[in-house]
PDB file of N, CA and C in Angstrom:
ATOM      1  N   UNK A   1    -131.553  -0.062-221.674  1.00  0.00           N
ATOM      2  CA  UNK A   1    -132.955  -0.092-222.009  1.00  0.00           C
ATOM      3  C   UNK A   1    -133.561  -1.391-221.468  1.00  0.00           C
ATOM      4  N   UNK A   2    -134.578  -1.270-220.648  1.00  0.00           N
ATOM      5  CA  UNK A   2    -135.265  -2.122-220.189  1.00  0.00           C
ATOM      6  C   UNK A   2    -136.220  -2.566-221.102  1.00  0.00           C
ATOM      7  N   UNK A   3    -136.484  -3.988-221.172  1.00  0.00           N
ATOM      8  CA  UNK A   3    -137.690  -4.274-222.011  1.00  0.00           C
ATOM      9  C   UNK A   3    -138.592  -5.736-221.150  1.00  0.00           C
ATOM     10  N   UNK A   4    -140.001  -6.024-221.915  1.00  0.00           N
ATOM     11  CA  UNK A   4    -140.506  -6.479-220.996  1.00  0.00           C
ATOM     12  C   UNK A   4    -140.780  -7.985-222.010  1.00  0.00           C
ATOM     13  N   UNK A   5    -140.857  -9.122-221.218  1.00  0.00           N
ATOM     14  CA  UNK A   5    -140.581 -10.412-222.561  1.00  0.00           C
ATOM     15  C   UNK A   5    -141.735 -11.373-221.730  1.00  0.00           C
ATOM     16  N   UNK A   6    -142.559 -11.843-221.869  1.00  0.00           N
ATOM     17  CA  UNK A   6    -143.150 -13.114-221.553  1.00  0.00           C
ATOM     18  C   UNK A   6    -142.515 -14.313-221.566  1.00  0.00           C
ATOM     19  N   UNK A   7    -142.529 -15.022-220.203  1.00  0.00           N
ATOM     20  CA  UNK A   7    -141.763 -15.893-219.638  1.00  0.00           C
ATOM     21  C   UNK A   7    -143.099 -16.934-219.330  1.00  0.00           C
ATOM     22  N   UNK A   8    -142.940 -18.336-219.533  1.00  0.00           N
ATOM     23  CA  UNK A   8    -143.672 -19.268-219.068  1.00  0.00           C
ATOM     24  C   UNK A   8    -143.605 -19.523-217.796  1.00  0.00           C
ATOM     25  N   UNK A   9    -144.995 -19.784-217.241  1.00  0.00           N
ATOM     26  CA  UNK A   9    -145.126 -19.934-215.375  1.00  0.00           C
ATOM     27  C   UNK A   9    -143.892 -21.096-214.900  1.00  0.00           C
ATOM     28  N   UNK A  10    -143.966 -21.832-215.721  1.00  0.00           N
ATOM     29  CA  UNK A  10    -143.105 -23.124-215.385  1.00  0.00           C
ATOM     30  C   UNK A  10    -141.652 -22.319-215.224  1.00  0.00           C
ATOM     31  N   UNK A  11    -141.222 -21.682-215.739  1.00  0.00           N
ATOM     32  CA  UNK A  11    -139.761 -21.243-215.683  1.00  0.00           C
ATOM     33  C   UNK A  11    -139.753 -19.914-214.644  1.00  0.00           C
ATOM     34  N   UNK A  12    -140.529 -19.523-214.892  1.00  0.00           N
ATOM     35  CA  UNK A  12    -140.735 -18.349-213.586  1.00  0.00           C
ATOM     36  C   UNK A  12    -140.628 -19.037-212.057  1.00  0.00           C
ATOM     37  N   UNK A  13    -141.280 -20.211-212.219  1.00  0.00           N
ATOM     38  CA  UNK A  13    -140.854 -20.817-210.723  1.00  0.00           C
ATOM     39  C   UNK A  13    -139.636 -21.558-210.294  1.00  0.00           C
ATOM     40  N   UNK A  14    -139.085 -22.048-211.422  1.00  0.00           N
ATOM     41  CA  UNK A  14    -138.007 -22.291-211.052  1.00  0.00           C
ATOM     42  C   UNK A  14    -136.860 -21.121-210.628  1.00  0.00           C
ATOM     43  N   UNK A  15    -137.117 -19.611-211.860  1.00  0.00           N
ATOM     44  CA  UNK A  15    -136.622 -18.764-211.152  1.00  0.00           C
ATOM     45  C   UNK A  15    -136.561 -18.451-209.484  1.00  0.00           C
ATOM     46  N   UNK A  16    -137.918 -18.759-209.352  1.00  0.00           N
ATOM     47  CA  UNK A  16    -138.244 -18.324-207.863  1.00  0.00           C
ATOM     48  C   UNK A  16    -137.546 -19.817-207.221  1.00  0.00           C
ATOM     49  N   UNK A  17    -137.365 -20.306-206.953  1.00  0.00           N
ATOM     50  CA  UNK A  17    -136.491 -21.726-206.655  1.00  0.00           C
ATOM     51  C   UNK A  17    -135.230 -20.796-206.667  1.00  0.00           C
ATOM     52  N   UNK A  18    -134.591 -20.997-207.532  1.00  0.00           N
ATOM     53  CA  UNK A  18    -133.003 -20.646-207.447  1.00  0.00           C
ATOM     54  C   UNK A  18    -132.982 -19.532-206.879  1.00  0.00           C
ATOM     55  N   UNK A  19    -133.511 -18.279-206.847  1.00  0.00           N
ATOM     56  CA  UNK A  19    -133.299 -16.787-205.952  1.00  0.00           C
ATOM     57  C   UNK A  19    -133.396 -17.630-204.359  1.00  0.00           C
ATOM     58  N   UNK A  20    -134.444 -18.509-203.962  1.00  0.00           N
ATOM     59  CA  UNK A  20    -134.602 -18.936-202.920  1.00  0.00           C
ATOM     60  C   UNK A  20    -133.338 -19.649-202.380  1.00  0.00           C
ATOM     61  N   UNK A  21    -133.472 -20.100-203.291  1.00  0.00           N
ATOM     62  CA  UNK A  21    -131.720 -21.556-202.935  1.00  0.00           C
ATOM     63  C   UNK A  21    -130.617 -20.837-202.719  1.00  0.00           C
ATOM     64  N   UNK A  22    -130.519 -19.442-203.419  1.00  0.00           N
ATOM     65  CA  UNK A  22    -129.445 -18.706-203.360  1.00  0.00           C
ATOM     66  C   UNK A  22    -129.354 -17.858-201.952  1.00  0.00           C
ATOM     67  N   UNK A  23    -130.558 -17.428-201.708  1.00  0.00           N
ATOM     68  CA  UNK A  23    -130.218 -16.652-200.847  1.00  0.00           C
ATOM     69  C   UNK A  23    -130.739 -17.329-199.284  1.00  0.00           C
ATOM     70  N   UNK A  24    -130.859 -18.954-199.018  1.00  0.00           N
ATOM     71  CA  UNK A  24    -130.184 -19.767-198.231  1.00  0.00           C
ATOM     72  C   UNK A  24    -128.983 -19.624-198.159  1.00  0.00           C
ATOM     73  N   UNK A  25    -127.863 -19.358-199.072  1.00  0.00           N
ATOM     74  CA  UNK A  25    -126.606 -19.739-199.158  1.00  0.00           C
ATOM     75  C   UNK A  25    -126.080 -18.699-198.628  1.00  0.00           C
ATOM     76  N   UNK A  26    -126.862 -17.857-198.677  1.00  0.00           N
ATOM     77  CA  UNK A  26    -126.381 -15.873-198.337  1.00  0.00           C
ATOM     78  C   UNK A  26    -125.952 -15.233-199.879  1.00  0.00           C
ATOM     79  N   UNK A  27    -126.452 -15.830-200.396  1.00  0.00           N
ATOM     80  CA  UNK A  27    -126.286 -14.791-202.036  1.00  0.00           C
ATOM     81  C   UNK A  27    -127.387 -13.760-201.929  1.00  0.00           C
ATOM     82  N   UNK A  28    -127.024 -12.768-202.063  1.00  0.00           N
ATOM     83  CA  UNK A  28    -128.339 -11.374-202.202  1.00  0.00           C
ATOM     84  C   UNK A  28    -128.197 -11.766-203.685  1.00  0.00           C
ATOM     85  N   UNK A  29    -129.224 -11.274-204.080  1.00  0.00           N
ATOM     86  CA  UNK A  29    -129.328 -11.244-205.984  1.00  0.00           C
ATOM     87  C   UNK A  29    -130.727 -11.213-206.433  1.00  0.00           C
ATOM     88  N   UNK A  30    -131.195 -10.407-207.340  1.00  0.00           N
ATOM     89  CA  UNK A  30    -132.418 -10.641-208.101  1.00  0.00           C
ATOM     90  C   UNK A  30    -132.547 -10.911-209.048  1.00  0.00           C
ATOM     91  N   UNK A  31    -134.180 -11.414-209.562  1.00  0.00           N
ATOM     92  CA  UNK A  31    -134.420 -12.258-210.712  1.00  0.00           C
ATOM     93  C   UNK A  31    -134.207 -11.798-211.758  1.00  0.00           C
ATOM     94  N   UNK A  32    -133.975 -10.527-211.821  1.00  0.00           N
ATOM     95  CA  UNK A  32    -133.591  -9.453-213.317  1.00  0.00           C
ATOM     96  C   UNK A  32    -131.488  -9.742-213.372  1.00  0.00           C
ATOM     97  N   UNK A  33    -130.956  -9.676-212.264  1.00  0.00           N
ATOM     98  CA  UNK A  33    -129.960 -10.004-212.335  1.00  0.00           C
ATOM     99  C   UNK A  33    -129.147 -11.658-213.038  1.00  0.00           C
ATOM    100  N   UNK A  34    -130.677 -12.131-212.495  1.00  0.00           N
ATOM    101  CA  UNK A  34    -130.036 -14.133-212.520  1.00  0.00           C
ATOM    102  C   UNK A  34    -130.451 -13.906-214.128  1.00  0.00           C
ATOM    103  N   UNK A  35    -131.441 -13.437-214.823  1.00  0.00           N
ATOM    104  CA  UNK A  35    -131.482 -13.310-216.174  1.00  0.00           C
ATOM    105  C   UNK A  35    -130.388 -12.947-216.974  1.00  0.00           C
ATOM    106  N   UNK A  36    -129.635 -11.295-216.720  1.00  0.00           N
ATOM    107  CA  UNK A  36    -128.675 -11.215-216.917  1.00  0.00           C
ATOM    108  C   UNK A  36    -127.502 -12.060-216.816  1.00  0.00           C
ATOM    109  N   UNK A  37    -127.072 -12.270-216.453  1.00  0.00           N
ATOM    110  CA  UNK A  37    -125.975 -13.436-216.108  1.00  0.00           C
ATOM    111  C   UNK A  37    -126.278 -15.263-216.716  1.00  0.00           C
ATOM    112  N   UNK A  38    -127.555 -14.953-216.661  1.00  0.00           N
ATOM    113  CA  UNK A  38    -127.958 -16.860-216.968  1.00  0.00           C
ATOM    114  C   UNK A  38    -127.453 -16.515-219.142  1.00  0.00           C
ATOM    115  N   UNK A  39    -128.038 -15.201-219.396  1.00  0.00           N
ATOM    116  CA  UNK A  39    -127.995 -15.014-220.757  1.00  0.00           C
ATOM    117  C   UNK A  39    -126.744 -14.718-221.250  1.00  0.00           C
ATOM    118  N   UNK A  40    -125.739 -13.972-220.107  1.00  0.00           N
ATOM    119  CA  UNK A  40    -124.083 -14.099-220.829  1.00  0.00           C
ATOM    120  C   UNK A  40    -123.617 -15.459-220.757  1.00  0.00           C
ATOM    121  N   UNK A  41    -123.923 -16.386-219.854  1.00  0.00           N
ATOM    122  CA  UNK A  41    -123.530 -18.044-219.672  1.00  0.00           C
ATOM    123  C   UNK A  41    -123.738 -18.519-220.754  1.00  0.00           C
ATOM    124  N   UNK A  42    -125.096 -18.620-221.043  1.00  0.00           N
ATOM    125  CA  UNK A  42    -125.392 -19.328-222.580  1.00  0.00           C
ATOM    126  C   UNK A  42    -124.655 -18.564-223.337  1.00  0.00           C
ATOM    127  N   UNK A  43    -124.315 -17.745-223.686  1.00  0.00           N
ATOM    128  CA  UNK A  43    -123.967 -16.970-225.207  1.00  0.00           C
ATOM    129  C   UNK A  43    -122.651 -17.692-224.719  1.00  0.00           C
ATOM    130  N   UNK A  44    -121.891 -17.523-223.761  1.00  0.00           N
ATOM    131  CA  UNK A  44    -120.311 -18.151-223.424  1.00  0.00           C
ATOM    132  C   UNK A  44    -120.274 -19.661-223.652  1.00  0.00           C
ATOM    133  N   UNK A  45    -121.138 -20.132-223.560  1.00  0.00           N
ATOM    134  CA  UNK A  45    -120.663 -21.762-223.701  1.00  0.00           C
ATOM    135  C   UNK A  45    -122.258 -22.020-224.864  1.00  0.00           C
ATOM    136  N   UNK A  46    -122.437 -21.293-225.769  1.00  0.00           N
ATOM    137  CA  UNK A  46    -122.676 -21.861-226.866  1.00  0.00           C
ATOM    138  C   UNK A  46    -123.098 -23.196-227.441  1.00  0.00           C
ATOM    139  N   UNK A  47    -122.027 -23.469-227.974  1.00  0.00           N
ATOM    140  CA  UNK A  47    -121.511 -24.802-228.517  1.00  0.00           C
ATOM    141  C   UNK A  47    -122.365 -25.811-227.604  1.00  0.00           C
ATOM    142  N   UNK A  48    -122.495 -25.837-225.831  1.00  0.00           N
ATOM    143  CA  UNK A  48    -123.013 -27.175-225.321  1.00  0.00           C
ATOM    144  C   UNK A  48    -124.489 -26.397-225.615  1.00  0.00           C
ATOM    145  N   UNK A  49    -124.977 -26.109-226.221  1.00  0.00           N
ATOM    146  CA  UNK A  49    -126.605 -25.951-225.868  1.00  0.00           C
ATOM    147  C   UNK A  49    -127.286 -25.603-227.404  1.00  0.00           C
ATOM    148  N   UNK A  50    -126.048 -25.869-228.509  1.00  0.00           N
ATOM    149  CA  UNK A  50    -126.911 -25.363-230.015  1.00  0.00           C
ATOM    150  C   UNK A  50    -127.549 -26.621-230.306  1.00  0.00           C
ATOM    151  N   UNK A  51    -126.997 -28.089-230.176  1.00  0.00           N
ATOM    152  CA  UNK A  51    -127.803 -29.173-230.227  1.00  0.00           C
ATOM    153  C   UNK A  51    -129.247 -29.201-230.000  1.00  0.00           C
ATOM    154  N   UNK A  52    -129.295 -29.014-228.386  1.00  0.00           N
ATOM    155  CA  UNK A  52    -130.855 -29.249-227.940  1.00  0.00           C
ATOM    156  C   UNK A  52    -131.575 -28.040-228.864  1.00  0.00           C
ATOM    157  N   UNK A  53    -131.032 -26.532-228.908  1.00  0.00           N
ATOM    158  CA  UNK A  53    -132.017 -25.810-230.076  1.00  0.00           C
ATOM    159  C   UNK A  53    -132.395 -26.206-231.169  1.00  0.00           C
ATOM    160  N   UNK A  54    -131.372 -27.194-231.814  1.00  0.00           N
ATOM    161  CA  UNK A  54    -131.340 -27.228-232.809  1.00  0.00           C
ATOM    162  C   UNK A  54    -132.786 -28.404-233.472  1.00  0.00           C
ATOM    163  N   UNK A  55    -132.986 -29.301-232.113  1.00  0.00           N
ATOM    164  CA  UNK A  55    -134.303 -29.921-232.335  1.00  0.00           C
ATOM    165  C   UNK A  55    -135.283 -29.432-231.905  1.00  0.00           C
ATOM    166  N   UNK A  56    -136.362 -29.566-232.755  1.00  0.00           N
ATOM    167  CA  UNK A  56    -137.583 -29.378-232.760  1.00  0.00           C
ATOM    168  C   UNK A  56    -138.423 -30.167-231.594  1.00  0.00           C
ATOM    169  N   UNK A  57    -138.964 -29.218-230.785  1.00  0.00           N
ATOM    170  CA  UNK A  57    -139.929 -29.512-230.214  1.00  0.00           C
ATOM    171  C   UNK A  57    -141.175 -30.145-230.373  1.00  0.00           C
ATOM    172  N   UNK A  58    -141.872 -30.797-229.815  1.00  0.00           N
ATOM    173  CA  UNK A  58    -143.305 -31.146-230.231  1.00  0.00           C
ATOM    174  C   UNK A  58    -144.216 -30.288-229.549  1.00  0.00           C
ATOM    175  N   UNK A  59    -144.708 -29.401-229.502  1.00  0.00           N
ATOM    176  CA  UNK A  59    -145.987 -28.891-228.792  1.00  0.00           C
ATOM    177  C   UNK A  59    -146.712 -28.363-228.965  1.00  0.00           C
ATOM    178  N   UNK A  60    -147.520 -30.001-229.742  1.00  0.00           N
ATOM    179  CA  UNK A  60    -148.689 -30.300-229.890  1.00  0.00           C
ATOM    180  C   UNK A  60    -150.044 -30.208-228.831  1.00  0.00           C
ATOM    181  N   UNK A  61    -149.135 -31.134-227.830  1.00  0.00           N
ATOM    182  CA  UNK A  61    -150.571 -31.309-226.369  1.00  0.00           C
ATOM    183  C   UNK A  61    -150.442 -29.170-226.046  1.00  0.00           C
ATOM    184  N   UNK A  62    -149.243 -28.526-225.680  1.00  0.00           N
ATOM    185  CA  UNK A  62    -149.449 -27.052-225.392  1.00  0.00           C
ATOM    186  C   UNK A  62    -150.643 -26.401-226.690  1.00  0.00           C
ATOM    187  N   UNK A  63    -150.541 -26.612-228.104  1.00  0.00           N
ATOM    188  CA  UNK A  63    -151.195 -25.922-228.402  1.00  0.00           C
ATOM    189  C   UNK A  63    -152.849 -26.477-228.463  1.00  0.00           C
ATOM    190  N   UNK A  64    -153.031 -28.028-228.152  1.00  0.00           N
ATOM    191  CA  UNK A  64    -154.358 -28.323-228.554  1.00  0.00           C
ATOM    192  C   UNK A  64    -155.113 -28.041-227.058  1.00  0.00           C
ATOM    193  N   UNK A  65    -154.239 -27.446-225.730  1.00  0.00           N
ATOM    194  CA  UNK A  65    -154.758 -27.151-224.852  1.00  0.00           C
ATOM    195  C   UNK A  65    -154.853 -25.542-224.917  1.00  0.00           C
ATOM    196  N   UNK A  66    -154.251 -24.762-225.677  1.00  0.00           N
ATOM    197  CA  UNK A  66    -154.552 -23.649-226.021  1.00  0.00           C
ATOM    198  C   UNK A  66    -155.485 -23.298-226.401  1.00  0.00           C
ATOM    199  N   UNK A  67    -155.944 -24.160-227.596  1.00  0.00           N
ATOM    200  CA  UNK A  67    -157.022 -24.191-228.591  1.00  0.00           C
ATOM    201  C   UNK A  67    -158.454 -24.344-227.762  1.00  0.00           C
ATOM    202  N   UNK A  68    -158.387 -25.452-226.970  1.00  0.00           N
ATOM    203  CA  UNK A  68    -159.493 -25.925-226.673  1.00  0.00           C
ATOM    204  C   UNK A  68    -159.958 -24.613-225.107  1.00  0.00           C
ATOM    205  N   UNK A  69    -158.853 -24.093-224.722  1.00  0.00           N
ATOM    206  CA  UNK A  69    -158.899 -23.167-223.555  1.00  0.00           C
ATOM    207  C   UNK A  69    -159.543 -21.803-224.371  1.00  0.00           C
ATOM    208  N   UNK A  70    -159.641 -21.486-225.735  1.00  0.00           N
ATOM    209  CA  UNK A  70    -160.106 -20.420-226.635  1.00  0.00           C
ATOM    210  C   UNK A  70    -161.745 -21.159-227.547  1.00  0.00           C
ATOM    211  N   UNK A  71    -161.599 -22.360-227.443  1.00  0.00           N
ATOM    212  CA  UNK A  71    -162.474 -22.720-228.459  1.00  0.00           C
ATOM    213  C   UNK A  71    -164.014 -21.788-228.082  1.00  0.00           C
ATOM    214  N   UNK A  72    -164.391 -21.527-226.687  1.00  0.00           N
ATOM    215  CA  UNK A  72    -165.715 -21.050-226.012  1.00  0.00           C
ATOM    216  C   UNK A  72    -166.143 -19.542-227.380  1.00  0.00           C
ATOM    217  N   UNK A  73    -164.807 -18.857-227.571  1.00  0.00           N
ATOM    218  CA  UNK A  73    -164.769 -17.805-228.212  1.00  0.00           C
ATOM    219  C   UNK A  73    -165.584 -17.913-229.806  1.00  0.00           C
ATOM    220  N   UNK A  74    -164.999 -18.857-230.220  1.00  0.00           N
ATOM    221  CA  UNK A  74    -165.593 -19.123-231.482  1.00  0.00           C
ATOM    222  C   UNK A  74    -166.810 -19.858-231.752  1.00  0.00           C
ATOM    223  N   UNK A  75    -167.242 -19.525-232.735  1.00  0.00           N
ATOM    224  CA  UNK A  75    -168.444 -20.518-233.116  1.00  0.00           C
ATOM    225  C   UNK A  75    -168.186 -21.247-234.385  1.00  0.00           C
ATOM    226  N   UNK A  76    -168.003 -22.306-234.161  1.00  0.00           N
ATOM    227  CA  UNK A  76    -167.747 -23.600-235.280  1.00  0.00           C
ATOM    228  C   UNK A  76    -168.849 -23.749-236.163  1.00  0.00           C
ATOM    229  N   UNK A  77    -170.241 -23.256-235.758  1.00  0.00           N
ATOM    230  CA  UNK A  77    -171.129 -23.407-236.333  1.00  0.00           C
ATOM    231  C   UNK A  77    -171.663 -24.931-235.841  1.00  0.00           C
ATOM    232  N   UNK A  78    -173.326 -25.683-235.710  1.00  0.00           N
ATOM    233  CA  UNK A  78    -173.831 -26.417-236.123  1.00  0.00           C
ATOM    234  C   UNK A  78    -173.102 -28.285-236.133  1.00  0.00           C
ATOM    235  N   UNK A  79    -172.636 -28.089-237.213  1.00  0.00           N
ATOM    236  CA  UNK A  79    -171.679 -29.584-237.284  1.00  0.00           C
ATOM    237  C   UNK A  79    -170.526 -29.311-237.609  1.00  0.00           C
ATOM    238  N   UNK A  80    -169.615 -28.918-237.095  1.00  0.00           N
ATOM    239  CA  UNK A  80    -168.244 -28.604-237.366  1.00  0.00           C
ATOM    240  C   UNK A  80    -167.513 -29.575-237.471  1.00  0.00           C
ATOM    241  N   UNK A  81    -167.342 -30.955-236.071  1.00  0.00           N
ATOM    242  CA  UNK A  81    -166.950 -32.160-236.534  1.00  0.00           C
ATOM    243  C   UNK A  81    -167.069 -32.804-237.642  1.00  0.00           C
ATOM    244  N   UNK A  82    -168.511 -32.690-237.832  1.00  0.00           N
ATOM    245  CA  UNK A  82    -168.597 -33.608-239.147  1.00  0.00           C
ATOM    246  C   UNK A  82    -168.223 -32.929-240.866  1.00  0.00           C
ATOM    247  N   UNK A  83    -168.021 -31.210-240.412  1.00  0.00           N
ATOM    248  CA  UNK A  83    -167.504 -30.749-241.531  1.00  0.00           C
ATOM    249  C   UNK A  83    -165.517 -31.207-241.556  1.00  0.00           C
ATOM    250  N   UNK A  84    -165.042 -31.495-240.405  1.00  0.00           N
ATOM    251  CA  UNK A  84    -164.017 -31.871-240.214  1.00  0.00           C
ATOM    252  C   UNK A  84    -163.654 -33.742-240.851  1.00  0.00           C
ATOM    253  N   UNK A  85    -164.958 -33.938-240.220  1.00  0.00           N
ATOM    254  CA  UNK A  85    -164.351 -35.605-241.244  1.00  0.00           C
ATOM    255  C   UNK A  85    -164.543 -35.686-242.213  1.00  0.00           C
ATOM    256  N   UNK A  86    -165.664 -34.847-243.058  1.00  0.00           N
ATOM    257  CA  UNK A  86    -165.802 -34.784-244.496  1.00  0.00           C
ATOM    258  C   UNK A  86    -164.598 -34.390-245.237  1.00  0.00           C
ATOM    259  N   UNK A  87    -163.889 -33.480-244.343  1.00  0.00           N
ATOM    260  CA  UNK A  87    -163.051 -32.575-244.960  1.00  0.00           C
ATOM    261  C   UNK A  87    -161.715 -33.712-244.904  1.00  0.00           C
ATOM    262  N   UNK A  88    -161.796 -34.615-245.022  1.00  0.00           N
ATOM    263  CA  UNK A  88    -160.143 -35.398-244.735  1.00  0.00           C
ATOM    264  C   UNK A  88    -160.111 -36.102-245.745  1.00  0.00           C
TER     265      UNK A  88
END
């Protein structure tokens, strides 16, 4: 069963990097394949990669550039800032 997952641009290009690098080398292979295989690696060596999961990220600057890339949508109303410093 095929399924379909949202991948960040940043990692999509590096995908496209390594298919490239690979098939300099003469590796045929595709990006649905390097997924497969990149995801039995991790599950096989585990142990070196539960650390870095295991901390928490900060992303803060990703979501306040989210926010502000959606803010046009909403209407804050009038004085919203200043309902924001009242509000602290």
């Amino acid at each position: 069963m095929d399924t379909s997952r949202k991948i960040p641009q940043e990692e999509i290009l590096l995908l496209d990097e390594l298919e490239i690098e690979l098939k300099k080398k003469g590796i045929q292979t595709t990006q649905k394949e390097l997924l497969r295989k990149s995801i039995r690696f991790f599950v096989e060596h585990k142990p070196l990669w539960e650390p870095e999961l295991r901390s928490k990220k900060d992303n803060t600057s990703e979501m306040v550039k989210k926010f502000l890339s959606n803010a046009k949508k909403f209407d804050f109303g009038k004085n919203w800032m200043e309902e924001i410093d009242t509000s602290l």
